[in-house]
N, C-alpha and C. Protein backbone atom coordinates (compact mmCIF):
# COMPACT_ATOMS: atom_id res chain seq x y z
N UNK A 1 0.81 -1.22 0.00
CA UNK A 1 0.00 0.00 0.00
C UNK A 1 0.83 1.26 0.00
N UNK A 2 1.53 1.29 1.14
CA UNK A 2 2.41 2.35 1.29
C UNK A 2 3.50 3.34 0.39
N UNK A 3 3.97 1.64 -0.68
CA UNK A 3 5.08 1.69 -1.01
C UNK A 3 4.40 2.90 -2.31
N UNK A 4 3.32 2.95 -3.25
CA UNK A 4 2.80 3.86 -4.13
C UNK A 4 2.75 4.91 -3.67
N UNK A 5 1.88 4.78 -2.00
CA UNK A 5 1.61 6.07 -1.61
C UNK A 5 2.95 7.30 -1.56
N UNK A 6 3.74 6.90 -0.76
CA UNK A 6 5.21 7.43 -0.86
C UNK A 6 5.68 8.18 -1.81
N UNK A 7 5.91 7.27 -2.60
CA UNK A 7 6.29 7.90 -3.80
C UNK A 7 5.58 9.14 -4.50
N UNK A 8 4.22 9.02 -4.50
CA UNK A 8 3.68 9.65 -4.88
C UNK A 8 3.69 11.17 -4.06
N UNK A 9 3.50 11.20 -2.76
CA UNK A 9 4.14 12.11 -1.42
C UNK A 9 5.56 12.61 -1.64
N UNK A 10 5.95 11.98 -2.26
CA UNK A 10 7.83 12.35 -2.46
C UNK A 10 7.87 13.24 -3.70
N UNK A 11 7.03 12.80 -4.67
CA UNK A 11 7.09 13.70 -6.43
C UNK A 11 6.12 14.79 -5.86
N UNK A 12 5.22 14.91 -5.06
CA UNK A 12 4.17 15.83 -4.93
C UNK A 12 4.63 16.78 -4.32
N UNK A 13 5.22 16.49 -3.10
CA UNK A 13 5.33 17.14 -2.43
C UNK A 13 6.65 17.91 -1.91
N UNK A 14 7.49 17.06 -2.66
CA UNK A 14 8.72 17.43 -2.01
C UNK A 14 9.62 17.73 -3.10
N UNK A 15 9.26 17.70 -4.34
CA UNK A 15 10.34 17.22 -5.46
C UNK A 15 10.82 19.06 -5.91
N UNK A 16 9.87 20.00 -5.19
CA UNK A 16 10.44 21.17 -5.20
C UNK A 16 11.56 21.45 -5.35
N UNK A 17 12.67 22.42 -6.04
CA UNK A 17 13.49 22.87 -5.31
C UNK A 17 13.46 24.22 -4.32
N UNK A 18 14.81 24.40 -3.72
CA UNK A 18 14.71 25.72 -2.93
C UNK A 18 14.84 26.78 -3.73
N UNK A 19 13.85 27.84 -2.63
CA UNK A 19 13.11 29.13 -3.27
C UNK A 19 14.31 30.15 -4.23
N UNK A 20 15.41 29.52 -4.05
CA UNK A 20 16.32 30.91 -4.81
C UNK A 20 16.74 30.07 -6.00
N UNK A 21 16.30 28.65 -6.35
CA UNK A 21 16.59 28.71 -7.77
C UNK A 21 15.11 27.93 -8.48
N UNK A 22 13.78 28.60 -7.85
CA UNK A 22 12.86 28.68 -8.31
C UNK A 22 12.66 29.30 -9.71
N UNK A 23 11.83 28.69 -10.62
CA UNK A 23 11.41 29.79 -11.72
C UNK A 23 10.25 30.05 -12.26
N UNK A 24 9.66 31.09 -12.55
CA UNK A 24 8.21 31.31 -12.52
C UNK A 24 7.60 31.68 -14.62
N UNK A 25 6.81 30.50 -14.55
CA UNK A 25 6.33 31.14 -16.06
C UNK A 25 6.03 32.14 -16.18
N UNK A 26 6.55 33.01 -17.33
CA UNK A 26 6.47 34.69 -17.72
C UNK A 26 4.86 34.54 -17.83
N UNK A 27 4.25 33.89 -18.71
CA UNK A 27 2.52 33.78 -18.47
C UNK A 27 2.09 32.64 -18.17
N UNK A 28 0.92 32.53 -18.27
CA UNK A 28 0.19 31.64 -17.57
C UNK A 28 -0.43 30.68 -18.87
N UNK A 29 -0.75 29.31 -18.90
CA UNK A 29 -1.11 28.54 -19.89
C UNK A 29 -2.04 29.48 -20.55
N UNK A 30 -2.89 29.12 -21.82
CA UNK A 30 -3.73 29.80 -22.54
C UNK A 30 -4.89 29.17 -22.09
N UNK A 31 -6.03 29.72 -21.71
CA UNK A 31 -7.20 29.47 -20.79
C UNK A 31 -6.93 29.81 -19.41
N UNK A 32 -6.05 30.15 -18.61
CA UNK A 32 -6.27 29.88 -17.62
C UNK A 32 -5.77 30.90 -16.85
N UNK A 33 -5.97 31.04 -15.48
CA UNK A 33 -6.03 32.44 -14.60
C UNK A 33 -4.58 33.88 -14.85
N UNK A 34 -4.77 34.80 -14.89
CA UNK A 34 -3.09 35.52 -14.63
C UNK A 34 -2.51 35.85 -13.48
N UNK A 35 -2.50 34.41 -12.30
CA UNK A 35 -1.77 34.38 -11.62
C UNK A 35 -1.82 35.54 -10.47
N UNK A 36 -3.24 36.75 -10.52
CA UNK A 36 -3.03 37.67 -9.67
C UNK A 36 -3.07 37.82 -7.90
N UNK A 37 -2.91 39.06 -7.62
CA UNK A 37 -2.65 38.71 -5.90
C UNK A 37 -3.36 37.67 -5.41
N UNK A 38 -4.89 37.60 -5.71
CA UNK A 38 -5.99 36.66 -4.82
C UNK A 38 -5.89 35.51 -5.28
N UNK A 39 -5.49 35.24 -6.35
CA UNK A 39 -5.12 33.95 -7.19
C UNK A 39 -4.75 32.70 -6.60
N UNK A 40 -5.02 31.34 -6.52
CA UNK A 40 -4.64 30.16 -5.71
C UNK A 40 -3.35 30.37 -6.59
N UNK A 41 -2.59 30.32 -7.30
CA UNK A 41 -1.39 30.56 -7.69
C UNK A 41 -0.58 31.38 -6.96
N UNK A 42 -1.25 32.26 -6.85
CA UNK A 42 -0.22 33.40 -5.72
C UNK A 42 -0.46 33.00 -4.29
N UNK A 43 -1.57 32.24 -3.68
CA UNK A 43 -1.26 31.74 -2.79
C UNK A 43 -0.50 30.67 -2.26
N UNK A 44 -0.79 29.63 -3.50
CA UNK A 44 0.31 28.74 -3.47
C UNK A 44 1.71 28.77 -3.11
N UNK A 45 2.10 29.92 -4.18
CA UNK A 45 3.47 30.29 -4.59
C UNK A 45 3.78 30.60 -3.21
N UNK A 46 2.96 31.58 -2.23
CA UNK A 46 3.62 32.40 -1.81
C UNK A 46 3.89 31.21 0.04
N UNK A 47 2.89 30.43 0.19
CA UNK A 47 3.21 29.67 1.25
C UNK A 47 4.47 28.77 0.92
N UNK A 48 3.84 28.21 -0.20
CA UNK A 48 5.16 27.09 -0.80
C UNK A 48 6.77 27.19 0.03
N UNK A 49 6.68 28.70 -1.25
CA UNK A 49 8.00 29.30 -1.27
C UNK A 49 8.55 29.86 0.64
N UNK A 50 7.49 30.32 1.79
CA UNK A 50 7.87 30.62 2.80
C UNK A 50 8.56 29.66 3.58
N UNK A 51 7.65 28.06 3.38
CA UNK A 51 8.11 26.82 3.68
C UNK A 51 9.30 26.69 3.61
N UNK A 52 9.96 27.03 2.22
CA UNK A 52 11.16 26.07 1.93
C UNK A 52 11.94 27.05 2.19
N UNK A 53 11.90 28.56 2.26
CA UNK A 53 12.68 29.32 3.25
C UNK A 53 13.01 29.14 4.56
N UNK A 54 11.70 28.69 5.41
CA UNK A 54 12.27 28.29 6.79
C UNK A 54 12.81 26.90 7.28
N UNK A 55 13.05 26.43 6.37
CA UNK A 55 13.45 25.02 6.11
C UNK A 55 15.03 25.17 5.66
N UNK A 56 15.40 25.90 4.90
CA UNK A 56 16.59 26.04 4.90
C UNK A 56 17.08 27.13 5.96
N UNK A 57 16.39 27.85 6.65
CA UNK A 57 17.13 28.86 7.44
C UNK A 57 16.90 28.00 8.53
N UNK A 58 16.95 26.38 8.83
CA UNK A 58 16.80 25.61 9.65
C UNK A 58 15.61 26.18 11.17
N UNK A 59 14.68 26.56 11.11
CA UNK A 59 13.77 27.76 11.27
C UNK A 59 12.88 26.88 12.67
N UNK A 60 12.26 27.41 13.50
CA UNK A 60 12.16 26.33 14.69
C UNK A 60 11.33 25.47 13.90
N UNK A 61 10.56 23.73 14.48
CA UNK A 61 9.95 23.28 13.99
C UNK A 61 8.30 23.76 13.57
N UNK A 62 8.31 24.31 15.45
CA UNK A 62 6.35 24.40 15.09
C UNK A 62 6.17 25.64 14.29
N UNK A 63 7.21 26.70 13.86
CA UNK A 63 7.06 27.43 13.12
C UNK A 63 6.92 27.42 11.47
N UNK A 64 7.02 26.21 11.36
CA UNK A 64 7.84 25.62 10.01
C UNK A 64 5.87 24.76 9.72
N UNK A 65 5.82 24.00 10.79
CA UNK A 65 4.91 23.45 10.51
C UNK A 65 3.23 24.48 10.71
N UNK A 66 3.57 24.68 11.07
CA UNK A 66 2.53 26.40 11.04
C UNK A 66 2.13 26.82 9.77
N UNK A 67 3.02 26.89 8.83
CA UNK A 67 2.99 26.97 7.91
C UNK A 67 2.50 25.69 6.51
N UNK A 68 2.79 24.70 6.81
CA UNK A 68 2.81 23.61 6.26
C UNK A 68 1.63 23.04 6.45
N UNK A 69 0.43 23.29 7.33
CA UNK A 69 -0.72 23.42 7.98
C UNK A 69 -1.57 24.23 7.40
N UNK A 70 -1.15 25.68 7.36
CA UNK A 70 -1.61 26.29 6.68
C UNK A 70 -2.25 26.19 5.12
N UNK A 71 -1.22 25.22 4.55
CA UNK A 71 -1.16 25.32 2.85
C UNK A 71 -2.43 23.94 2.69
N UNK A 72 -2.26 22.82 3.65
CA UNK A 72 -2.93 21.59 3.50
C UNK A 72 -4.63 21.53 4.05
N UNK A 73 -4.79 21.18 3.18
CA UNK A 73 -6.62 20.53 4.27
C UNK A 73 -6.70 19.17 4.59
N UNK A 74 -6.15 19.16 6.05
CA UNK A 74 -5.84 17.71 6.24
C UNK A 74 -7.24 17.24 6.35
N UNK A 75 -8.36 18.00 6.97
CA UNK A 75 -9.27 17.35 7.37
C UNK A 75 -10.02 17.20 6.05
N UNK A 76 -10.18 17.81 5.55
CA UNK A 76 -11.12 17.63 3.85
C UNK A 76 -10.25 15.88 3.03
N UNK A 77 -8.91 16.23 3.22
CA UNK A 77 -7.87 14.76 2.86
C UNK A 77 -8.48 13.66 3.35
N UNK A 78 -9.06 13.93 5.06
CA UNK A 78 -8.91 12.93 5.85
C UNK A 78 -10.70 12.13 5.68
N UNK A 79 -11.30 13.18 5.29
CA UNK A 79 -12.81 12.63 4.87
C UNK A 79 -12.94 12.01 3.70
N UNK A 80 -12.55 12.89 2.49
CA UNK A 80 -12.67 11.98 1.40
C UNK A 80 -11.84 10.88 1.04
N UNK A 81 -10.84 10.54 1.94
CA UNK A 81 -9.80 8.75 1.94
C UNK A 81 -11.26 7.89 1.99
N UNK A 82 -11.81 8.10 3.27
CA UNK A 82 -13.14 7.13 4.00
C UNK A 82 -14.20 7.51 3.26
N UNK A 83 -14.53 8.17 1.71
CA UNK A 83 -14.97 8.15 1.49
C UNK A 83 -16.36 9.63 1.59
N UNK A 84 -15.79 10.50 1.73
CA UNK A 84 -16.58 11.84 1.73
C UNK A 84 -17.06 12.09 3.38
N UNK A 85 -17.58 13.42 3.82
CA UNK A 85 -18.17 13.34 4.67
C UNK A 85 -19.13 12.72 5.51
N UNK A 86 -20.30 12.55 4.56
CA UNK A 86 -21.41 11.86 5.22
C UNK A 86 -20.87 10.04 5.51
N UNK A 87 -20.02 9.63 4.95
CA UNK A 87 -18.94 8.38 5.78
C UNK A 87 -18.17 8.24 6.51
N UNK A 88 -17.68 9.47 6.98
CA UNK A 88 -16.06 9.71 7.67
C UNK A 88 -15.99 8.96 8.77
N UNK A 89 -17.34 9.41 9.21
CA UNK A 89 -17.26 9.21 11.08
C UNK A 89 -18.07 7.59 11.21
N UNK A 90 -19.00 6.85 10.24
CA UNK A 90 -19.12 5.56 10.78
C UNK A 90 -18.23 4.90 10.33
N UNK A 91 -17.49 5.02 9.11
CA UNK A 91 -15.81 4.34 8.65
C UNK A 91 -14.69 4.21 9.53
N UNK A 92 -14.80 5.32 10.29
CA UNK A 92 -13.74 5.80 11.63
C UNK A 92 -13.49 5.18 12.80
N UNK A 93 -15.02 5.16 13.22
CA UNK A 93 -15.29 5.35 14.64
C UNK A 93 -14.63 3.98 15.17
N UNK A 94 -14.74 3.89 16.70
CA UNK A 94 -14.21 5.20 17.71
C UNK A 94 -13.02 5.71 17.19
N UNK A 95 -12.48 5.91 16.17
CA UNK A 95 -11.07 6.10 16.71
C UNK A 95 -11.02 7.29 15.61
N UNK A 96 -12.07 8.19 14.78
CA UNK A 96 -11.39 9.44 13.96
C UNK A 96 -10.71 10.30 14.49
N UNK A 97 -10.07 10.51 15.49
CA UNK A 97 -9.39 11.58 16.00
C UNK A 97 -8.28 11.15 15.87
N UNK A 98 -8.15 10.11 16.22
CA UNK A 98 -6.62 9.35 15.80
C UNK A 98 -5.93 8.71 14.76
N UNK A 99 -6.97 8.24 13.51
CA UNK A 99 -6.76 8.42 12.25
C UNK A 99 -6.73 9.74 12.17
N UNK A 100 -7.12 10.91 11.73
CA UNK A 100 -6.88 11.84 11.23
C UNK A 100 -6.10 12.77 11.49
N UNK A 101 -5.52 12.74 12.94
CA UNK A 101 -3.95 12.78 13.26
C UNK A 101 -2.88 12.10 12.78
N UNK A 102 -2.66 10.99 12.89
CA UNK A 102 -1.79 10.52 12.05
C UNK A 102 -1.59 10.50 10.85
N UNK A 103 -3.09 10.70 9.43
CA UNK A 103 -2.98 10.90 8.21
C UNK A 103 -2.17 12.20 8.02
N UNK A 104 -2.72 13.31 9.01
CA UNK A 104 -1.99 14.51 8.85
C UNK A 104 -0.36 14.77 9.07
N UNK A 105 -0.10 13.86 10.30
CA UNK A 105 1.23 13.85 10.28
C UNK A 105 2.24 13.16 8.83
N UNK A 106 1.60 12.05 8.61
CA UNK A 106 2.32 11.53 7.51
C UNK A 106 2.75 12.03 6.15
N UNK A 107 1.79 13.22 5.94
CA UNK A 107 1.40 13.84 4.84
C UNK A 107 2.70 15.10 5.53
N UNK A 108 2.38 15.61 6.38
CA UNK A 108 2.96 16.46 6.83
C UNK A 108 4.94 15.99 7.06
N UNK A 109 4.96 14.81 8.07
CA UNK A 109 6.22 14.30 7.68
C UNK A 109 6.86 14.33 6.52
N UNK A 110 6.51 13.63 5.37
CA UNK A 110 6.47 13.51 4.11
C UNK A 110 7.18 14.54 3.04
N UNK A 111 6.37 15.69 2.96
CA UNK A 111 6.30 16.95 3.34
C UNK A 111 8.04 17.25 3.49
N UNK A 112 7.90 17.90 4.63
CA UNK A 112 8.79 18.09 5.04
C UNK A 112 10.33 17.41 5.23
N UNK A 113 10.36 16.09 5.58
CA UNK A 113 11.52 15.14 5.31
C UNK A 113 11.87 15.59 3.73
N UNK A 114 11.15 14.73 2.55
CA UNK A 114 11.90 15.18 1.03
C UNK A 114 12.17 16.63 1.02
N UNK A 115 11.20 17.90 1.56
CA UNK A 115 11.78 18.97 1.17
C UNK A 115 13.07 19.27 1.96
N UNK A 116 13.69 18.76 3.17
CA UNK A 116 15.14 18.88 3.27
C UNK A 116 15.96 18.43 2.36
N UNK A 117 15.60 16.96 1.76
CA UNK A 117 16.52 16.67 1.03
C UNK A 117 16.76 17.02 -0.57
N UNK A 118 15.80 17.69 -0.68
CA UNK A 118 15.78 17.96 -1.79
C UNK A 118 17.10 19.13 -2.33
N UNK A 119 17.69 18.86 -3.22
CA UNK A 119 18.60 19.66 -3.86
C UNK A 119 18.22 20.28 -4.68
N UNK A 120 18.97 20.17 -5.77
CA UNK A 120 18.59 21.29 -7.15
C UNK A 120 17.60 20.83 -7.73
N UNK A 121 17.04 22.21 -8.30
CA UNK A 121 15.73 21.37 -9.19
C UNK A 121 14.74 22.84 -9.79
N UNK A 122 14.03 22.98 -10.75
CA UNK A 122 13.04 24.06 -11.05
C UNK A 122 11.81 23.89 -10.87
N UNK A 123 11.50 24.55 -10.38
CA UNK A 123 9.72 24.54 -10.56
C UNK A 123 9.08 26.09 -10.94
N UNK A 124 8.38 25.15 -12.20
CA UNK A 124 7.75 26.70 -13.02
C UNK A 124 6.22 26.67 -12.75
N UNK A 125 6.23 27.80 -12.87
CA UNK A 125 4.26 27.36 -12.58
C UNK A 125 3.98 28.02 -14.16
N UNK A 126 3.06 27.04 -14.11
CA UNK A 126 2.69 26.48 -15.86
C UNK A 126 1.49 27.71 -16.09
N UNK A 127 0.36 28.06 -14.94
CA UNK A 127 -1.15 28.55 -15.62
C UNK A 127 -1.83 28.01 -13.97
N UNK A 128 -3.20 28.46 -14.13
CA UNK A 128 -4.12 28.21 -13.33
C UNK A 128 -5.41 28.39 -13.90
N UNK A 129 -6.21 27.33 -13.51
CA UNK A 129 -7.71 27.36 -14.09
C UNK A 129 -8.40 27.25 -12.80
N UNK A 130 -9.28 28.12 -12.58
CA UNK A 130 -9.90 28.48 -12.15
C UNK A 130 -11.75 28.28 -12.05
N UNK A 131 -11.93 28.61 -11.02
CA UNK A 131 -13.64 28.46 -10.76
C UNK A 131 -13.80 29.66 -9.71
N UNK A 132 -15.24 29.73 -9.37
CA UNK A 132 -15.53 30.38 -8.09
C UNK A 132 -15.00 30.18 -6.82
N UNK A 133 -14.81 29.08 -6.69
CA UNK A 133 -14.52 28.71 -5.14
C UNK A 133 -13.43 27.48 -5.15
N UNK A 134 -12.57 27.21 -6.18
CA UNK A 134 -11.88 26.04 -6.61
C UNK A 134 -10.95 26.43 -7.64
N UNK A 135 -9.94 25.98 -7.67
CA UNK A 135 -8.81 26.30 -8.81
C UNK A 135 -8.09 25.32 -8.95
N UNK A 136 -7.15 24.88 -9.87
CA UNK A 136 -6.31 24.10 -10.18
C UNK A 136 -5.24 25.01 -10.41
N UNK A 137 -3.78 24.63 -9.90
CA UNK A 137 -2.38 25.88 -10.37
C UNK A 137 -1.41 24.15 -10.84
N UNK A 138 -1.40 24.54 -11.90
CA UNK A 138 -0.62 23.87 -12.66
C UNK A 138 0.86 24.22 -12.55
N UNK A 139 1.96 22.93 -12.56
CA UNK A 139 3.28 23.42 -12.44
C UNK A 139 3.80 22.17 -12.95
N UNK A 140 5.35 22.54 -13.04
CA UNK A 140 6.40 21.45 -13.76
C UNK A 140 7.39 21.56 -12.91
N UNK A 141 8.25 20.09 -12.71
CA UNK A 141 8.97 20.28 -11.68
C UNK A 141 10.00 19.65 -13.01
N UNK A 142 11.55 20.59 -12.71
CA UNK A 142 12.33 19.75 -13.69
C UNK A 142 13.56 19.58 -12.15
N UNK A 143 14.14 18.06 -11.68
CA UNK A 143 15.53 18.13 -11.62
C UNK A 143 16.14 16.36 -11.67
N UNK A 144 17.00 16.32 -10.82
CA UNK A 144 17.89 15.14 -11.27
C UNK A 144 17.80 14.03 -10.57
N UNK A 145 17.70 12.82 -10.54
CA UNK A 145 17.41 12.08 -9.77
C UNK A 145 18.57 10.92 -10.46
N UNK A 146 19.38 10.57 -8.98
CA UNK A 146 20.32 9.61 -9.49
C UNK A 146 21.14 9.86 -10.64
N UNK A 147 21.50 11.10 -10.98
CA UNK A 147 22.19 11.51 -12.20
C UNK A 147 21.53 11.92 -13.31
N UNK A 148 20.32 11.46 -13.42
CA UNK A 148 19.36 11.31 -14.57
C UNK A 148 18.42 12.70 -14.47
N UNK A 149 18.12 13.39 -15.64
CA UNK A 149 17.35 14.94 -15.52
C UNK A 149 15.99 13.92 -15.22
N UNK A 150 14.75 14.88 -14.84
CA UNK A 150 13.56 13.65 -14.79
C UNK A 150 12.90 15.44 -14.84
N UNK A 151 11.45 15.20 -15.06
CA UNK A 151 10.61 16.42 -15.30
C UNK A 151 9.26 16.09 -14.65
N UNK A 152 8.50 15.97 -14.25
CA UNK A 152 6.85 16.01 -14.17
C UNK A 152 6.37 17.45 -13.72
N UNK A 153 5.02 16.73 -14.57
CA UNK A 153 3.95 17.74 -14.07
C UNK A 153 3.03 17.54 -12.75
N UNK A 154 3.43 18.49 -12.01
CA UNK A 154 2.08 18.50 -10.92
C UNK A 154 1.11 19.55 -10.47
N UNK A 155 -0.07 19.10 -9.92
CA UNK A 155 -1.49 20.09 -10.37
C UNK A 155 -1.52 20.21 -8.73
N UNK A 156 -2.08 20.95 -8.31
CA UNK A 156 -2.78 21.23 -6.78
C UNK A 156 -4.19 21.79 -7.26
N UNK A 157 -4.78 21.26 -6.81
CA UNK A 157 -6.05 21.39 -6.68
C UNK A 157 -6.57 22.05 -5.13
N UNK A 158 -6.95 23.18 -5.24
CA UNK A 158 -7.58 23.94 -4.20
C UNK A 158 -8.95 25.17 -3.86
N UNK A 159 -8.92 24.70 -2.85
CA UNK A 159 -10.76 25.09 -2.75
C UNK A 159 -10.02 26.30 -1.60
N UNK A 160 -11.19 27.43 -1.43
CA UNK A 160 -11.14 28.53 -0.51
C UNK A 160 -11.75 27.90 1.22
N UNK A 161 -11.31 27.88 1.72
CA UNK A 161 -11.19 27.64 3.31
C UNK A 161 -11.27 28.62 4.10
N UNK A 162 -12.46 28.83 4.50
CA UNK A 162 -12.50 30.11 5.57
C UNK A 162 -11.99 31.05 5.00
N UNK A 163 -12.19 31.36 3.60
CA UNK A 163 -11.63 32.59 2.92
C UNK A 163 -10.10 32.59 2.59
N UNK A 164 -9.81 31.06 2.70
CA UNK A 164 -7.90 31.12 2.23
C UNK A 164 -8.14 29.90 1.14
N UNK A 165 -7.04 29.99 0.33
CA UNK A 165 -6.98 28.96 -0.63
C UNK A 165 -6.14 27.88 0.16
N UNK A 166 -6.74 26.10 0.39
CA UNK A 166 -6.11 25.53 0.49
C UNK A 166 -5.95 23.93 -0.15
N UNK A 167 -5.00 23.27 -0.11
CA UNK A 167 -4.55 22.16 -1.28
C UNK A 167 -5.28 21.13 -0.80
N UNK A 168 -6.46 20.79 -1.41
CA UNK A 168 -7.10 19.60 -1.03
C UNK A 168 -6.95 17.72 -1.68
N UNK A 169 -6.37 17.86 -3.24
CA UNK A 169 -5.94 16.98 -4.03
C UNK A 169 -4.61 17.75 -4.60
N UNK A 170 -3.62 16.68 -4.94
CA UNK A 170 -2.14 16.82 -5.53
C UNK A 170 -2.31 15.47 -6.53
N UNK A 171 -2.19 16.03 -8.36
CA UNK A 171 -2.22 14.95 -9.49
C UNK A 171 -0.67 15.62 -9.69
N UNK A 172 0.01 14.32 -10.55
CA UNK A 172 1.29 13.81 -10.34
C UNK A 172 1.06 13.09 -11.46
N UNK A 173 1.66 13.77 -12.82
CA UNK A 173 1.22 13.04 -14.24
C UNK A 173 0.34 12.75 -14.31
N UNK A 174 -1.25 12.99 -13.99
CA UNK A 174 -2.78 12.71 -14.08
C UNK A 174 -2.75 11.66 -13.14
N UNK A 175 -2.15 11.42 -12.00
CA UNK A 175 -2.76 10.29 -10.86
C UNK A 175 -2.44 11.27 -9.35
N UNK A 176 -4.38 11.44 -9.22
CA UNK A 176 -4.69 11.98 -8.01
C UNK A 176 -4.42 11.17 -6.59
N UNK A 177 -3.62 12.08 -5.86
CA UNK A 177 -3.70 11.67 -4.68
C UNK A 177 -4.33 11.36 -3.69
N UNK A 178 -5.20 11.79 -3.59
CA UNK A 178 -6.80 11.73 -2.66
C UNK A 178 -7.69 10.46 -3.76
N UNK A 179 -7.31 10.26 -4.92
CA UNK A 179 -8.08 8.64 -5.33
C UNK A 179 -7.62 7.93 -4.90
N UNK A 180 -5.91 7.90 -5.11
CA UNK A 180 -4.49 6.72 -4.29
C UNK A 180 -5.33 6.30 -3.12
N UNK A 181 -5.65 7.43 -1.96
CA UNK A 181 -5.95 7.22 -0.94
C UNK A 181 -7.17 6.33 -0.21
N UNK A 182 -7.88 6.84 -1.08
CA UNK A 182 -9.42 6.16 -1.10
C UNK A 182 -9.89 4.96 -1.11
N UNK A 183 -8.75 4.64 -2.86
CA UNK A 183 -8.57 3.10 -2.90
C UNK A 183 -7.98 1.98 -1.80
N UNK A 184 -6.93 2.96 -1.40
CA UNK A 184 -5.92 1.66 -0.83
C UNK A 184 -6.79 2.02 0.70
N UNK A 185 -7.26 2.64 1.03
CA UNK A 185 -7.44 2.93 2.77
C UNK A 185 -8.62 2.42 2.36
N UNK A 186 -9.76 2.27 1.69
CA UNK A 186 -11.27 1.44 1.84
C UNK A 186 -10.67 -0.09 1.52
N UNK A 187 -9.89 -0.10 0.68
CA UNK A 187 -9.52 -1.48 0.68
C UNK A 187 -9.12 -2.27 2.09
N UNK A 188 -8.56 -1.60 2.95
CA UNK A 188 -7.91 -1.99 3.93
C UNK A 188 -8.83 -1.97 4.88
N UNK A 189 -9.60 -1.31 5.03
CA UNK A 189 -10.91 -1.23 5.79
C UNK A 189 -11.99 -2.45 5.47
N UNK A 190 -11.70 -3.07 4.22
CA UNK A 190 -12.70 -3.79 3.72
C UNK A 190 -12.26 -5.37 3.93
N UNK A 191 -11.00 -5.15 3.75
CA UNK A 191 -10.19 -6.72 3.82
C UNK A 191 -9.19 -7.10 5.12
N UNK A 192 -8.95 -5.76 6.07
CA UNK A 192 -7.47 -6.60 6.54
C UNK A 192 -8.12 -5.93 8.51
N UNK A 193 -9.76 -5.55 8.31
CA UNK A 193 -9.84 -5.96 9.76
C UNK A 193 -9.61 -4.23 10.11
N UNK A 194 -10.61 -3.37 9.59
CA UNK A 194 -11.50 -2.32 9.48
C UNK A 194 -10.82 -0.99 10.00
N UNK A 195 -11.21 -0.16 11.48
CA UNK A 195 -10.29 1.17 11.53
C UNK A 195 -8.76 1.08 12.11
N UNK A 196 -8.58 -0.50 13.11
CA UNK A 196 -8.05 -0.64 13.52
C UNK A 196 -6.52 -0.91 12.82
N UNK A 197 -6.80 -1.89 11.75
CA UNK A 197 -5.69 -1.83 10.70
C UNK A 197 -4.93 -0.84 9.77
N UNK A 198 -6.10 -0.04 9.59
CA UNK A 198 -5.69 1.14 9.14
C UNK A 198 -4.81 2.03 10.17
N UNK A 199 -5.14 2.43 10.97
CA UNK A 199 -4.70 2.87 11.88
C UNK A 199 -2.77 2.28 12.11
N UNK A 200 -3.25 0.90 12.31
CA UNK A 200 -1.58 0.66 12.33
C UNK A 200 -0.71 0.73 11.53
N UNK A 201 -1.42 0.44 9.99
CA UNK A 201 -0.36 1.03 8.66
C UNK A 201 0.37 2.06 8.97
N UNK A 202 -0.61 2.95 9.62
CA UNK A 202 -0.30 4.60 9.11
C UNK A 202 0.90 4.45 10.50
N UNK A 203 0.67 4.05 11.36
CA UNK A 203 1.57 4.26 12.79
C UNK A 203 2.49 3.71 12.26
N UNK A 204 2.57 2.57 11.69
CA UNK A 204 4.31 2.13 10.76
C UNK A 204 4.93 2.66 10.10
N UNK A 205 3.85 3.26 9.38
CA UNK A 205 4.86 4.29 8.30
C UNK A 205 5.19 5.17 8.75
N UNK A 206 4.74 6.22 10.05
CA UNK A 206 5.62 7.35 10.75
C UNK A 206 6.24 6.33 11.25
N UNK A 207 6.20 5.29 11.91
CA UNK A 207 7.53 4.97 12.65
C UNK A 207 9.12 4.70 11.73
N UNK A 208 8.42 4.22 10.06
CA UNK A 208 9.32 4.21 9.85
C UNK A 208 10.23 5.48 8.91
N UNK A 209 9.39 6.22 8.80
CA UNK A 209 9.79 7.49 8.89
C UNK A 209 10.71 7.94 9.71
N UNK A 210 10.10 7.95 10.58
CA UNK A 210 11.28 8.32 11.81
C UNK A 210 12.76 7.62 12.29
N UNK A 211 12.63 6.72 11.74
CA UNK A 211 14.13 5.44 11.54
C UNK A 211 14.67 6.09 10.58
N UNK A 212 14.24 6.55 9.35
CA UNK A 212 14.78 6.34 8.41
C UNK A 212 16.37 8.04 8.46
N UNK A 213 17.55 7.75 7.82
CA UNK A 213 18.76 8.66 7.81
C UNK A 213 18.21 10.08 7.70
């Protein structure tokens, strides 16, 4: 299960590089938003980029994650895995408080672990399409992996939150993250012995997070 999810958390989220050899498309795709102040593009950009500033200015933690909080909707993530709202809480129970802590941490770990390690690399923002209350900000990540140049495209998908734009789905060459999730966490709910199993996946994978160099 894990081993997709990861990966996919690692190109999404982390495959950034740092903010001073960022690069920004002169315009924006054809159809789609011009990137202005209120723009999920400019909000994007502008948390993104604060992140990976206080990340290299080795910056305290809960300050770092303050931010990293800010940009995510863990709880909107954490409903539609189990299947949307009106499922969350009989999929859950007793224990949604503690699934949806730990989904957040992992995402959040995740997060943060690749963006230390991350070295050189560009990220352009491609365009943004837009809605009333929902946007997509399109971007390309170009850098090197194992010697080798490598490029993808990744989309954030974000809805307005209490009047802020925040990232509710991350597609990664057209494979959404919040479907990844859905699949493999109802599966596991369905076959391997319901909130409780789930629950311990996710506690393995921070643990082994936390082992890991």
């Amino acid at each position: 299960m894990f081993g997709r999810l990861t990966i996919l958390l690692v190109l999404v989220l982390s495959a950034a590089p740092a903010a001073a050899s960022t690069q920004i498309a002169a315009t924006a795709a054809p159809g789609s938003a011009d990137g202005g102040a209120d723009s999920a593009m400019a909000a994007f950009r502008s948390r993104h980029e604060k992140v990976l500033r206080l990340v290299r200015k080795r910056a305290d933690a809960k300050r770092i994650q303050r931010e990293v909080d800010a940009l995510l909707d863990y709880k909107w993530i954490a409903q539609a895995a189990l299947g949307g709202k009106a499922r969350y809480e009989k999929r859950c129970a007793p224990r949604c408080e503690e699934f949806e802590a730990l989904l957040t941490r992992l995402i959040r770990e995740n997060y943060l672990k690749r963006i230390r390690l991350a070295d050189k690399g560009t990220l352009e923002y491609v365009g943004e399409q837009r809605r009333p209350r929902a946007a997509k900000v399109n971007t390309k990540v170009e850098f090197t992996r194992d010697g080798r140049p490598q490029s993808i495209r990744i989309d954030y998908v974000m809805h307005r939150v209490d009047g802020k734009w925040q990232v509710r789905d991350i597609i990664t060459d057209g494979v959404s993250l919040a479907r990844n999730y859905k699949y493999e966490f109802n599966r596991i709910l369905r076959e391997e012995g319901g909130i409780d199993a789930l629950i311990e996946r996710l506690q393995s994978k921070l643990d082994e997070l936390a082992k890991a160099p």
